[in-house]
Protein backbone atom coordinates (compact mmCIF):
# COMPACT_ATOMS: atom_id res chain seq x y z
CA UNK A 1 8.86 2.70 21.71
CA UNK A 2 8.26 3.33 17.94
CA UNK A 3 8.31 -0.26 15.51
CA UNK A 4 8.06 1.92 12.33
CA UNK A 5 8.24 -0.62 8.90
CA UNK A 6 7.43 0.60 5.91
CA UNK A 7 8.21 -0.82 2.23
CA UNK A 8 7.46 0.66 -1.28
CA UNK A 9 5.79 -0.75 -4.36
CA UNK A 10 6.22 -0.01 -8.00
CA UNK A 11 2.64 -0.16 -9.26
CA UNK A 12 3.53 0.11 -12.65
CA UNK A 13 6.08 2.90 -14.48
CA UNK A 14 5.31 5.68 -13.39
CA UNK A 15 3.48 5.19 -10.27
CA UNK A 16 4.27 3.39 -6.78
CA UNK A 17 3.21 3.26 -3.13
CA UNK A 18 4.74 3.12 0.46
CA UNK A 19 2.66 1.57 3.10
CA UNK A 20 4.15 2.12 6.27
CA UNK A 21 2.87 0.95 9.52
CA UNK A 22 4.09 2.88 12.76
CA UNK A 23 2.69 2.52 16.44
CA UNK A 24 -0.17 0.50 14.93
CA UNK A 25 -1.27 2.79 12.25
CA UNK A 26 -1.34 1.89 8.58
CA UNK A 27 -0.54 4.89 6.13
CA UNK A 28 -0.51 4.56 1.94
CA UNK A 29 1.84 7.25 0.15
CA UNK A 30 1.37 7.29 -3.27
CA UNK A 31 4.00 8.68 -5.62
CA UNK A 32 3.93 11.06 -7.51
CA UNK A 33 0.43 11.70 -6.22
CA UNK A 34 -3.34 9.55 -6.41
CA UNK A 35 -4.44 9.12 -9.84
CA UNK A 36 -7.99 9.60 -11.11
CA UNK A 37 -10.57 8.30 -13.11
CA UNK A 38 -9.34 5.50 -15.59
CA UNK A 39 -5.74 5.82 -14.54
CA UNK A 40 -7.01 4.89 -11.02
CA UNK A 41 -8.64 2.17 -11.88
CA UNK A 42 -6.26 0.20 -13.83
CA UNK A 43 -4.09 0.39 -11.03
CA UNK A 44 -6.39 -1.00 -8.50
CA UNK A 45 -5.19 -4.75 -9.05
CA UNK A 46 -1.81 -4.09 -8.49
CA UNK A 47 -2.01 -1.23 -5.39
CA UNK A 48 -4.29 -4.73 -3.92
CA UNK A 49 -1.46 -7.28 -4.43
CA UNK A 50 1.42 -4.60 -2.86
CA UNK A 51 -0.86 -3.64 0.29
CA UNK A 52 -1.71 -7.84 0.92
CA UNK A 53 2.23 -8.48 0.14
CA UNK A 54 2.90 -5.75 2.74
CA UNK A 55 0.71 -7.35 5.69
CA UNK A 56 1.72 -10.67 4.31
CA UNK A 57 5.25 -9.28 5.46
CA UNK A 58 3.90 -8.02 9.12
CA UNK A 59 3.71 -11.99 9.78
CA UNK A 60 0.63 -11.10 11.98
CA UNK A 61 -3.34 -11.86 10.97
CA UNK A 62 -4.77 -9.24 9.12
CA UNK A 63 -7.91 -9.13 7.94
CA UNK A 64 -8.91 -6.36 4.83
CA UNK A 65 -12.23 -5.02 4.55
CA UNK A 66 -12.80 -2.84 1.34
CA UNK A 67 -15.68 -0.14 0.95
């Protein structure tokens, strides 16, 4: 049995993200495709407040570790 969820997030005009979390595995699709360099970066505060508003919305204890 398959509990797919997924939700997407505008991370700012032009760019957005689907998490989607399916037999216990967490997967980030970012449209229209990952930015680089600068670009990247500025978006980094908002692709962090969509993914912890998306495991807010799993209602289960999550803990995030970034590298």
């Amino acid at each position: 049995m398959s509990l797919a969820y997924s939700k997407t997030h505008k991370l700012d005009r032009r760019f957005s993200v689907e998490f989607a979390l399916d037999n216990g595995q967490l997967e980030a699709r970012r449209s229209p495709h990952v930015p680089k360099g600068r670009k990247a970066r500025s978006l980094i505060p908002s692709y962090r407040k969509a993914r912890d508003e998306f495991l807010a919305s799993l209602d289960v204890p999550t803990l995030v570790i970034e590298l």
